[in-house]
N, C-alpha and C. Protein backbone atom coordinates (compact mmCIF):
# COMPACT_ATOMS: atom_id res chain seq x y z
N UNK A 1 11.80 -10.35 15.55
CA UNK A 1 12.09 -11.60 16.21
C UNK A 1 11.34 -11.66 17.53
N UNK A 2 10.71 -12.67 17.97
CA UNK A 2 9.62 -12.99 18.87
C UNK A 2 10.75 -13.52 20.31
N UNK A 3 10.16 -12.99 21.83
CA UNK A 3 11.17 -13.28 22.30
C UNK A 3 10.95 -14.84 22.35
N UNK A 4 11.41 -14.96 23.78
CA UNK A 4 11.46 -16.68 24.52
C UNK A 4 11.34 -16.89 25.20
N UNK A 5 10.69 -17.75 26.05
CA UNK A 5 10.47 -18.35 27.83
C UNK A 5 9.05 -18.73 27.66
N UNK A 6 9.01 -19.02 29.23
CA UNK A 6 7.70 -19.38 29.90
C UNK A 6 6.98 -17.85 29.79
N UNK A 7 5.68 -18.18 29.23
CA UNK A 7 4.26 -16.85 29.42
C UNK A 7 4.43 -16.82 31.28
N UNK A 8 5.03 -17.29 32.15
CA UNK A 8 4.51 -17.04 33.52
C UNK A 8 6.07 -16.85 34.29
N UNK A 9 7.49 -16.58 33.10
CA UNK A 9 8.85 -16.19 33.64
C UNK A 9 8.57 -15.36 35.19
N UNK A 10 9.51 -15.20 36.10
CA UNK A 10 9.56 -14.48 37.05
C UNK A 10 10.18 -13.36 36.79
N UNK A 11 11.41 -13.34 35.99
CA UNK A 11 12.18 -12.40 35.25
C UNK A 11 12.04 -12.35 33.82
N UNK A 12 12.42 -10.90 33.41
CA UNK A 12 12.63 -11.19 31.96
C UNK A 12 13.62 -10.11 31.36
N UNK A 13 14.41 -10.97 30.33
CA UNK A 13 15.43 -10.21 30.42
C UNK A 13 15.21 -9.68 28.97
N UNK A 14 15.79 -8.11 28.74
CA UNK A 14 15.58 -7.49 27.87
C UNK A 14 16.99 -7.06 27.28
N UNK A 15 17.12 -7.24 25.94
CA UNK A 15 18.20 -6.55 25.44
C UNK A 15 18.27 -5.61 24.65
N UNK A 16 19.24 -5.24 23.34
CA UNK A 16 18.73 -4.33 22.80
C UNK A 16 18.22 -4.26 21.68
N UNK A 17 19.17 -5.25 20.23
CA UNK A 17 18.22 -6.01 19.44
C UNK A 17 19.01 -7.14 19.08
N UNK A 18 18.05 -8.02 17.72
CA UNK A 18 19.39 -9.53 17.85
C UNK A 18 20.62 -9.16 17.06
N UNK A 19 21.66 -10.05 16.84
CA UNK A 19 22.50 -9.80 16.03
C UNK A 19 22.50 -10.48 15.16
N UNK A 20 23.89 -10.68 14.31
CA UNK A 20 23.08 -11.48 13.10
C UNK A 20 23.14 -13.02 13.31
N UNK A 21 23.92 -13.59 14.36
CA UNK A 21 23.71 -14.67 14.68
C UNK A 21 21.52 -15.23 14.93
N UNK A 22 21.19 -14.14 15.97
CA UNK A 22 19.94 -14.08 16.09
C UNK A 22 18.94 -13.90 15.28
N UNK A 23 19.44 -12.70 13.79
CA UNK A 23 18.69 -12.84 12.60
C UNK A 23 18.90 -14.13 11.83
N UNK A 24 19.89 -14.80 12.08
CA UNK A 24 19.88 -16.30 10.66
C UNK A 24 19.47 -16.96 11.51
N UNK A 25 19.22 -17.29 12.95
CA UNK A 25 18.87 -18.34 13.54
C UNK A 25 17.26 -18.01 14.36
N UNK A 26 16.83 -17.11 14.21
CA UNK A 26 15.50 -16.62 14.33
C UNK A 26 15.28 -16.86 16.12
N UNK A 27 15.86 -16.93 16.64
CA UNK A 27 16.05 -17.35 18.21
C UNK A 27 16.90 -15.92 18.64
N UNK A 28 16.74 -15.65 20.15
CA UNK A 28 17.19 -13.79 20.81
C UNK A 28 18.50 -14.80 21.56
N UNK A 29 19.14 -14.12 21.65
CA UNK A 29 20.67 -14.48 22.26
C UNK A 29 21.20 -16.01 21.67
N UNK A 30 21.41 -15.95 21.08
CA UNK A 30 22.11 -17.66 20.51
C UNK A 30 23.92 -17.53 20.13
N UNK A 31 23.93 -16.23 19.31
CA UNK A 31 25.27 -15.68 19.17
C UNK A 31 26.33 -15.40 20.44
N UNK A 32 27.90 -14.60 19.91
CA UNK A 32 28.32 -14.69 20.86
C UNK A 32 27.87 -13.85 22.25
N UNK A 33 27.17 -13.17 22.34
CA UNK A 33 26.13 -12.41 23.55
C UNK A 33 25.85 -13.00 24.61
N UNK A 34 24.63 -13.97 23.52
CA UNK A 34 24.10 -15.31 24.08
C UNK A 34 24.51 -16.36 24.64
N UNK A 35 25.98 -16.68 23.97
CA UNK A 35 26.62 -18.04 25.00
C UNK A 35 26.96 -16.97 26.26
N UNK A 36 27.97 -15.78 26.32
CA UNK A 36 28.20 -14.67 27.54
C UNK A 36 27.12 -14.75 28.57
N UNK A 37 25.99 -14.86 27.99
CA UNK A 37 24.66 -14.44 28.98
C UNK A 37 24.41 -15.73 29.78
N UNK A 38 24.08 -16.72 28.62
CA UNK A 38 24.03 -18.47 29.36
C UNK A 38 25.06 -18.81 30.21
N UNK A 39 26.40 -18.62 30.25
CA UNK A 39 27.13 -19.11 31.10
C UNK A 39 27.24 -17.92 32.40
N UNK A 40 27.30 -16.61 32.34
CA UNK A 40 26.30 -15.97 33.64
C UNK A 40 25.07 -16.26 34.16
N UNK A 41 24.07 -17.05 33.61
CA UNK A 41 23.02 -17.63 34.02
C UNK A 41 23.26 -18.77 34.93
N UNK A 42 23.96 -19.14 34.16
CA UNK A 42 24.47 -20.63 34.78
C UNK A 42 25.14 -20.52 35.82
N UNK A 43 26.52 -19.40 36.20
CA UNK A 43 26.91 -19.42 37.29
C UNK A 43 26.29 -18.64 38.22
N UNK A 44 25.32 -18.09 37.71
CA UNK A 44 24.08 -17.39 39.01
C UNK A 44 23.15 -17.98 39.68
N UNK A 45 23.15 -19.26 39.18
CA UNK A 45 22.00 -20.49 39.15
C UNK A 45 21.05 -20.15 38.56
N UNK A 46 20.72 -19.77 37.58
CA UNK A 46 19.65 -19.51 36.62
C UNK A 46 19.46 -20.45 35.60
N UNK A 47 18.31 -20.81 35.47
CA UNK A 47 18.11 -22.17 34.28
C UNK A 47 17.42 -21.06 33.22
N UNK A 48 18.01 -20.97 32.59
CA UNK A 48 17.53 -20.17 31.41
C UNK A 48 15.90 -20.04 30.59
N UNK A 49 15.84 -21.14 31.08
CA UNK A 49 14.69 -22.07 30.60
C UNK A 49 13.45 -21.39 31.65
N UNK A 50 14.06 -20.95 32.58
CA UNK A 50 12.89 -20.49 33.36
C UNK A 50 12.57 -18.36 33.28
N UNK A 51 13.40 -18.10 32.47
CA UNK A 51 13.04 -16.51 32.25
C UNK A 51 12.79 -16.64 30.51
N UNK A 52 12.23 -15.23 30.53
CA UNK A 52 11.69 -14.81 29.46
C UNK A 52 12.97 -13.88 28.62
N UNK A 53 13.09 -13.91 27.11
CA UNK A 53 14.39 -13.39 26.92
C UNK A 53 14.20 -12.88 25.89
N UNK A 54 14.28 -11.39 25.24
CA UNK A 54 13.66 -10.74 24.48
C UNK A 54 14.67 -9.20 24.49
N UNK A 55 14.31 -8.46 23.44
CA UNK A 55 14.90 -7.16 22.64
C UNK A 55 13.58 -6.34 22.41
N UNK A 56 14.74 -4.92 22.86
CA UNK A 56 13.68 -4.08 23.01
C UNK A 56 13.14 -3.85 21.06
N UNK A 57 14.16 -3.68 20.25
CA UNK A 57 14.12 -3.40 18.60
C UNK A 57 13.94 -5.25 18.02
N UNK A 58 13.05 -5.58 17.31
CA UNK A 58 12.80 -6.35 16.97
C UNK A 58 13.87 -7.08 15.73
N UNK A 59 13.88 -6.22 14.83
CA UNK A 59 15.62 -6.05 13.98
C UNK A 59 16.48 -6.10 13.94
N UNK A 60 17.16 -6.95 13.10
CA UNK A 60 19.06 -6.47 13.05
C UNK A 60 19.49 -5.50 12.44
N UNK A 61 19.55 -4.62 13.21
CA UNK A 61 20.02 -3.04 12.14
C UNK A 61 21.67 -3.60 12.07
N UNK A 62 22.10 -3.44 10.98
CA UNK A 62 23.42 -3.80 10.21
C UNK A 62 24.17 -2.84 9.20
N UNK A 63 24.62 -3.24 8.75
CA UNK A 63 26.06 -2.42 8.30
C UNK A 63 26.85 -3.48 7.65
N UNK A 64 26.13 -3.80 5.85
CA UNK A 64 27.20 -4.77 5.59
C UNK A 64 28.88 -4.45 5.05
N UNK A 65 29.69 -5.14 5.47
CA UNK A 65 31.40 -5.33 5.22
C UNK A 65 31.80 -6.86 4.71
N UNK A 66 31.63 -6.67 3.63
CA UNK A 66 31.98 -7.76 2.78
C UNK A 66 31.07 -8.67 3.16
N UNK A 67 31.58 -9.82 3.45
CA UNK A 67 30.19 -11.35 3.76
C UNK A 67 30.00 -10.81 5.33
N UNK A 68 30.23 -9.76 6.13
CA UNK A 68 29.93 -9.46 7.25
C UNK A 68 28.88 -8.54 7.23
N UNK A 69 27.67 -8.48 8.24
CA UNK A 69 26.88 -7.84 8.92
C UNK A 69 27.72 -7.40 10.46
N UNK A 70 27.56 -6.06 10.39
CA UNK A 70 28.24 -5.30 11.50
C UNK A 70 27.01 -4.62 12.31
N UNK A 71 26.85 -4.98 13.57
CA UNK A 71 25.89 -4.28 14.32
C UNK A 71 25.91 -2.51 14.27
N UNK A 72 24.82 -2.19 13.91
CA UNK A 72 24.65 -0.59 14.19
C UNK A 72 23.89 -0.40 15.20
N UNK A 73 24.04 0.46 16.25
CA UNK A 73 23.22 0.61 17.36
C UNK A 73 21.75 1.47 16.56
N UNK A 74 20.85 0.71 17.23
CA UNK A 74 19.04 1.28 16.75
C UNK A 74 18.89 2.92 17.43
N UNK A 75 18.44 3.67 16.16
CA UNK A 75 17.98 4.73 16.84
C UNK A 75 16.72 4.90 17.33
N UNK A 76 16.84 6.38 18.19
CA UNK A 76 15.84 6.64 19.15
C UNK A 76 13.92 6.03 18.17
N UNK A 77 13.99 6.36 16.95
CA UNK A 77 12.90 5.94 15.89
C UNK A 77 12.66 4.56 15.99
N UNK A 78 13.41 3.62 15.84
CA UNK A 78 13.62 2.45 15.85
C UNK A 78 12.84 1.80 17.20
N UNK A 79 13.37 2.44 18.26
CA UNK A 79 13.34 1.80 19.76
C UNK A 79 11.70 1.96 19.66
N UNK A 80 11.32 3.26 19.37
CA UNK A 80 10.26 3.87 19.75
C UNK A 80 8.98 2.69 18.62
N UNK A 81 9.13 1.88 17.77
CA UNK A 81 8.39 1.72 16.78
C UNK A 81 8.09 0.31 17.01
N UNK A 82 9.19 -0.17 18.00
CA UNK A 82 8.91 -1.79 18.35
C UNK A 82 8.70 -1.74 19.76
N UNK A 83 8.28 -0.71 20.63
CA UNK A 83 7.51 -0.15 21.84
C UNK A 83 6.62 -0.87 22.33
N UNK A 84 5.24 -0.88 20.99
CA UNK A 84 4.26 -1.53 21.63
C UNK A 84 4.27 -3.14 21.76
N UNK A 85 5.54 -3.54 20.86
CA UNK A 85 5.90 -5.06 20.62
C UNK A 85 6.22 -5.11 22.38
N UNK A 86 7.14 -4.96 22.61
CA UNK A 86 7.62 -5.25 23.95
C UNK A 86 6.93 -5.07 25.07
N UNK A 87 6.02 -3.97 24.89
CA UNK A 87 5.05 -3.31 25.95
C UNK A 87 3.73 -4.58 25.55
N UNK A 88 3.59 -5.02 24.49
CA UNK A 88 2.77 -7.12 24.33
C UNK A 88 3.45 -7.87 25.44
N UNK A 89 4.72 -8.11 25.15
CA UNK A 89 5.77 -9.34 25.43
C UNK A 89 4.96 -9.15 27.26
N UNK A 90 5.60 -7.49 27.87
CA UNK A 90 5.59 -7.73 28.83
C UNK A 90 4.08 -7.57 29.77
N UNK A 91 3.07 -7.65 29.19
CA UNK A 91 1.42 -7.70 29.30
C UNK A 91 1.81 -9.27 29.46
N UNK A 92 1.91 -9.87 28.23
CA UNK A 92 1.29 -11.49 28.23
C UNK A 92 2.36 -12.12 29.64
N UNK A 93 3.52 -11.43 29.47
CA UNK A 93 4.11 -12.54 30.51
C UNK A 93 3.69 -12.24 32.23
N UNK A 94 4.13 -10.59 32.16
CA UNK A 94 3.87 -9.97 33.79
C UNK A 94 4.78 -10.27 34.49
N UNK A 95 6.40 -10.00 34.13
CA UNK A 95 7.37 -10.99 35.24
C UNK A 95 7.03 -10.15 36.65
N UNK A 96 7.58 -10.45 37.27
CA UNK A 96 7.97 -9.77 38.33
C UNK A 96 8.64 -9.06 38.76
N UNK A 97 10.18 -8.85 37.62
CA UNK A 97 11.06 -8.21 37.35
C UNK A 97 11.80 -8.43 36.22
N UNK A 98 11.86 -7.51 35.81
CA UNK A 98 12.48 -6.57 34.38
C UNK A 98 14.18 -6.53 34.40
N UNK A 99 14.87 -7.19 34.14
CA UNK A 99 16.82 -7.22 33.75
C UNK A 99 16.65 -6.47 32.37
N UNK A 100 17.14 -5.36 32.35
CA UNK A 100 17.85 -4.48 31.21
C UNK A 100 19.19 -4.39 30.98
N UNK A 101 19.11 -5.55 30.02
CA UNK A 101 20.53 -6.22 29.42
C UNK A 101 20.94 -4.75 28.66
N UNK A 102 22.23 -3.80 28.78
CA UNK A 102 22.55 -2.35 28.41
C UNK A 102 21.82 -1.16 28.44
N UNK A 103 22.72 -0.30 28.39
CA UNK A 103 21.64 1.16 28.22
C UNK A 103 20.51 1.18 27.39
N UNK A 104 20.76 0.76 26.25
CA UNK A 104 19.29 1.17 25.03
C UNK A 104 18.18 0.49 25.59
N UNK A 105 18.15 -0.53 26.17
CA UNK A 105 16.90 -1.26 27.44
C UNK A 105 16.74 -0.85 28.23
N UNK A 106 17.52 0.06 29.18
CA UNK A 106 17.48 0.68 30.32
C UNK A 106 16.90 1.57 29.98
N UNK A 107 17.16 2.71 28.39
CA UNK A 107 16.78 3.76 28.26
C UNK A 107 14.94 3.61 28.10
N UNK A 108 15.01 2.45 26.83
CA UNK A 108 13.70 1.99 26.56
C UNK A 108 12.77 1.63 27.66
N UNK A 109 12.87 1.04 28.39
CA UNK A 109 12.33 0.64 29.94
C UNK A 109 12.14 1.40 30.58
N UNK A 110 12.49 2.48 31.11
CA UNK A 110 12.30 3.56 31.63
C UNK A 110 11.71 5.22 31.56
N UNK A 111 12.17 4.80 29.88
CA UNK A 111 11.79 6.29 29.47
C UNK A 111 12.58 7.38 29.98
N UNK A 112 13.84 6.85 30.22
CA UNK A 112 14.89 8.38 31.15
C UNK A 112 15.84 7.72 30.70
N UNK A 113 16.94 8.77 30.26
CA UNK A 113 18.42 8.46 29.83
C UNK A 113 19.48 7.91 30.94
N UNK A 114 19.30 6.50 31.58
CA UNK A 114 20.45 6.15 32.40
C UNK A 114 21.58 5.69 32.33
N UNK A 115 22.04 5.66 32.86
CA UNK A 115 23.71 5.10 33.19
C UNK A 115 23.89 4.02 33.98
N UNK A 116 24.38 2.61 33.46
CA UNK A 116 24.52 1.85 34.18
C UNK A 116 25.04 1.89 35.72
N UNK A 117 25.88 2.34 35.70
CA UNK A 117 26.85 2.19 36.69
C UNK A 117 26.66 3.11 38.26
N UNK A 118 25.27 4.10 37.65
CA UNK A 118 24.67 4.85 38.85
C UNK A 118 23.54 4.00 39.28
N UNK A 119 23.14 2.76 38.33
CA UNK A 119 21.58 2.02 39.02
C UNK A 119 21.87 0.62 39.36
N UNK A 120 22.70 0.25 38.86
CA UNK A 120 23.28 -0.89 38.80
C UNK A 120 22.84 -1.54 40.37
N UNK A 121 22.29 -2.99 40.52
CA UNK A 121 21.86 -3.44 41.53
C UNK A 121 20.80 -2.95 42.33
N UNK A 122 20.16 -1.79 42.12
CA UNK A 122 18.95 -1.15 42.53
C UNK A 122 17.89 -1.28 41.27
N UNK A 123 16.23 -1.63 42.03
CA UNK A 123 15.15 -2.03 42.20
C UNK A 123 14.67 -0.46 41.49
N UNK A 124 14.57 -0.27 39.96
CA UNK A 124 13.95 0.66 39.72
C UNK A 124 12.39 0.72 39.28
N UNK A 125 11.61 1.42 40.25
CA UNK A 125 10.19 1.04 40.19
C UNK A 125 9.28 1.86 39.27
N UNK A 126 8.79 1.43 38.18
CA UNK A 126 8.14 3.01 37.12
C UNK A 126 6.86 3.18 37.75
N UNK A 127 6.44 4.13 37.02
CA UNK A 127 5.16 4.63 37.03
C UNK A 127 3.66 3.85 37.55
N UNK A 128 4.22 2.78 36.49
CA UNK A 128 3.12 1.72 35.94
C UNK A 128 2.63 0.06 36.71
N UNK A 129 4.14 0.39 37.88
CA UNK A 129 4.10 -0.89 38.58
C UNK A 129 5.31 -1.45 37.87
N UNK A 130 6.22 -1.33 37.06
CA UNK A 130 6.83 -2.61 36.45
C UNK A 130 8.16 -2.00 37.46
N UNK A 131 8.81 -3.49 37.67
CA UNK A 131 9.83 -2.97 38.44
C UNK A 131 11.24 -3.61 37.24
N UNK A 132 12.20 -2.86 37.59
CA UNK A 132 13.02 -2.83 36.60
C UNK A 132 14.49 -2.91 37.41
N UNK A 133 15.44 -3.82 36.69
CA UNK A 133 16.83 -3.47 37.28
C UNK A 133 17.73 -3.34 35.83
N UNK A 134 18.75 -2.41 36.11
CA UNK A 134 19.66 -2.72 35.13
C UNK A 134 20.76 -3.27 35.23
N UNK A 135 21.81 -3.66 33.90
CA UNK A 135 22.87 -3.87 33.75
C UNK A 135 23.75 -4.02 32.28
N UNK A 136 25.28 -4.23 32.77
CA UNK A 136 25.67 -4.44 31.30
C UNK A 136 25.52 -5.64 30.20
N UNK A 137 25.18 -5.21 28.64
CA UNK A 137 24.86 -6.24 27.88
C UNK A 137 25.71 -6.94 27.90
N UNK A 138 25.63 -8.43 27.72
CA UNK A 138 26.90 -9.47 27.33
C UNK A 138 27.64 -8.88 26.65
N UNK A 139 27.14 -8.34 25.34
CA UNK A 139 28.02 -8.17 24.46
C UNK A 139 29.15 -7.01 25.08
N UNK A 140 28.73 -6.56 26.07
CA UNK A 140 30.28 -5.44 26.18
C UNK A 140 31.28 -6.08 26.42
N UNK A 141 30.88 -7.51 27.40
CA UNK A 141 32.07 -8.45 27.89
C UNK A 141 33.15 -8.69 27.03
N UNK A 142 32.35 -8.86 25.45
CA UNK A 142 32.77 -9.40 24.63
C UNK A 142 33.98 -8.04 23.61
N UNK A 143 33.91 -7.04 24.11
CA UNK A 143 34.45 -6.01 23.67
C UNK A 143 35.43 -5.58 24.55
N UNK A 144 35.86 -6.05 25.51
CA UNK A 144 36.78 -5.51 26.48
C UNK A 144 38.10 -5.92 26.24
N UNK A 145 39.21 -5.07 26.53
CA UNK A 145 40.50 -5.02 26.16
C UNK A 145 41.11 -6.39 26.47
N UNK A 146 41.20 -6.83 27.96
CA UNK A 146 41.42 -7.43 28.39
C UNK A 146 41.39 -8.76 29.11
N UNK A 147 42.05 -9.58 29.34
CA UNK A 147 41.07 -10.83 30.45
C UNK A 147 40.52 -10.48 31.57
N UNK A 148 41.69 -9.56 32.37
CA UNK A 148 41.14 -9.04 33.48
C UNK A 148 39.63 -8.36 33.65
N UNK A 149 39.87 -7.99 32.68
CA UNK A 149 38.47 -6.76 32.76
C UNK A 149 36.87 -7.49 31.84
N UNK A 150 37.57 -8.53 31.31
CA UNK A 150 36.77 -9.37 31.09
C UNK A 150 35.95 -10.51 32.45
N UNK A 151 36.86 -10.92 33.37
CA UNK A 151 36.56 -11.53 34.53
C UNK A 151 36.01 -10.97 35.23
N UNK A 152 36.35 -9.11 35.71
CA UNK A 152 35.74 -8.28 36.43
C UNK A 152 34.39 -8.01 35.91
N UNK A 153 34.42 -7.85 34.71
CA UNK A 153 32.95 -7.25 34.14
C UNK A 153 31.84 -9.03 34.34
N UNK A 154 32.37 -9.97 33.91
CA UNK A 154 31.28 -11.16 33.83
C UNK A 154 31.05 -11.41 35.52
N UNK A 155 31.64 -11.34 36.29
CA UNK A 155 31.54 -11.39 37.72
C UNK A 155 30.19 -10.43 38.09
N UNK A 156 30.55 -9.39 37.52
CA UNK A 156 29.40 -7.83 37.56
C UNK A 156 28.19 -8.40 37.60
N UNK A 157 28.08 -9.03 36.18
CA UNK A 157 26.93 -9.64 35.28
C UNK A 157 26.32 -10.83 36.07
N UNK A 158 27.06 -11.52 36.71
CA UNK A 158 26.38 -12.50 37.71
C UNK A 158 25.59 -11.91 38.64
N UNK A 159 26.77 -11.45 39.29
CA UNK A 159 25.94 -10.53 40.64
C UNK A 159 24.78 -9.73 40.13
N UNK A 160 24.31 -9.25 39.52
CA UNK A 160 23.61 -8.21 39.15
C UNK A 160 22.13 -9.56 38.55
N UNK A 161 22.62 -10.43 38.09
CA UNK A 161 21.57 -11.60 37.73
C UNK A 161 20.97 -12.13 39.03
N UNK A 162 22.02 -12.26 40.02
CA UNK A 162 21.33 -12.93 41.15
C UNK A 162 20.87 -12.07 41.97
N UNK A 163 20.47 -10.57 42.01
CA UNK A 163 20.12 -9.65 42.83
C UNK A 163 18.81 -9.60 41.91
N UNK A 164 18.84 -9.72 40.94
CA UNK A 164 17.40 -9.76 39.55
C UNK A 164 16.73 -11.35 40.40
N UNK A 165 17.02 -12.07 40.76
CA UNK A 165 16.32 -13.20 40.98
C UNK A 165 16.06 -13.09 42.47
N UNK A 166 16.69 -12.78 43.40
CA UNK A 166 16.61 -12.47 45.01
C UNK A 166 15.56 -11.00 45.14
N UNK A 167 15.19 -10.09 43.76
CA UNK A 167 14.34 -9.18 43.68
C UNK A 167 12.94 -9.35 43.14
N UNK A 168 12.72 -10.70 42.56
CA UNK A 168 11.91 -10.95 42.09
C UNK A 168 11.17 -12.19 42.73
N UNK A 169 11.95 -12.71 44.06
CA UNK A 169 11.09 -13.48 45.19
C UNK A 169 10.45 -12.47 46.14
């Protein structure tokens, strides 16, 4: 699946791959992820329309359960094989800064095994010039026990969007 945005985004946000909302509808975040992500966009002041929005695994790796497709997280093979796809995406566009929507983007992006919650809001700069920030994927929002911790975590996800856009002026 091909990402989305402007070739000249300032940001671009990376996830990890689509789901199956994103495989039947051939579009990257449209499912429930995707509305999570748009309405943190929205309350960050982000027009969606103006970043680039893309997966590091090109695939829906799945796990069917009856008329259900169940996300399987992509292995290390996987990440590594749709590499040079993403390492295209981010040639043609050149943001200015890199949002690594979960670990498997963070990991992929970096090439080092991180942890959200030690980089979180810091400006990680590689090798190569690309500057990179991380954070958590929508979809965890969408996995959390609670409301509370649902409000706490999408709050996260803002802040961490508008430090991606205040890093990339």
């Amino acid at each position: 699946m091909f990402g989305e945005g402007p070739g000249n985004a300032g940001v671009m946000l990376v996830g990890e791959q689509p789901g199956d909302q994103e495989d039947l509808q051939g579009h990257p975040f449209v499912g429930p992820a995707g509305r999570e992500l748009d309405q943190a966009l929205k309350a960050a002041g982000l027009d969606r329309a103006k970043v680039y929005v893309t997966n590091v695994v090109k695939h829906f790796k799945n796990e069917p359960r009856g008329k259900r497709r169940l996300h399987k997280r992509p292995d290390r093979h996987e990440v590594e094989r749709c590499r040079w796809w993403l390492d295209q995406e981010i040639a043609a566009v050149q943001p200015r800064l890199i949002l690594a929507l979960g670990v498997t983007a963070a990991n992929a992006l970096t090439g080092k095994s991180i942890v959200i919650s030690r980089v979180r809001g810091r400006v990680l700069e590689l090798a190569d010039g690309r500057r990179v920030m991380a954070t958590t994927h929508p979809s965890a929002i969408l996995r959390m026990p609670d409301q509370a911790s649902r409000q706490k975590a999408r709050a996260a996800l803002v802040e961490d969007i508008k430090a991606a856009v205040r890093a990339a002026t």
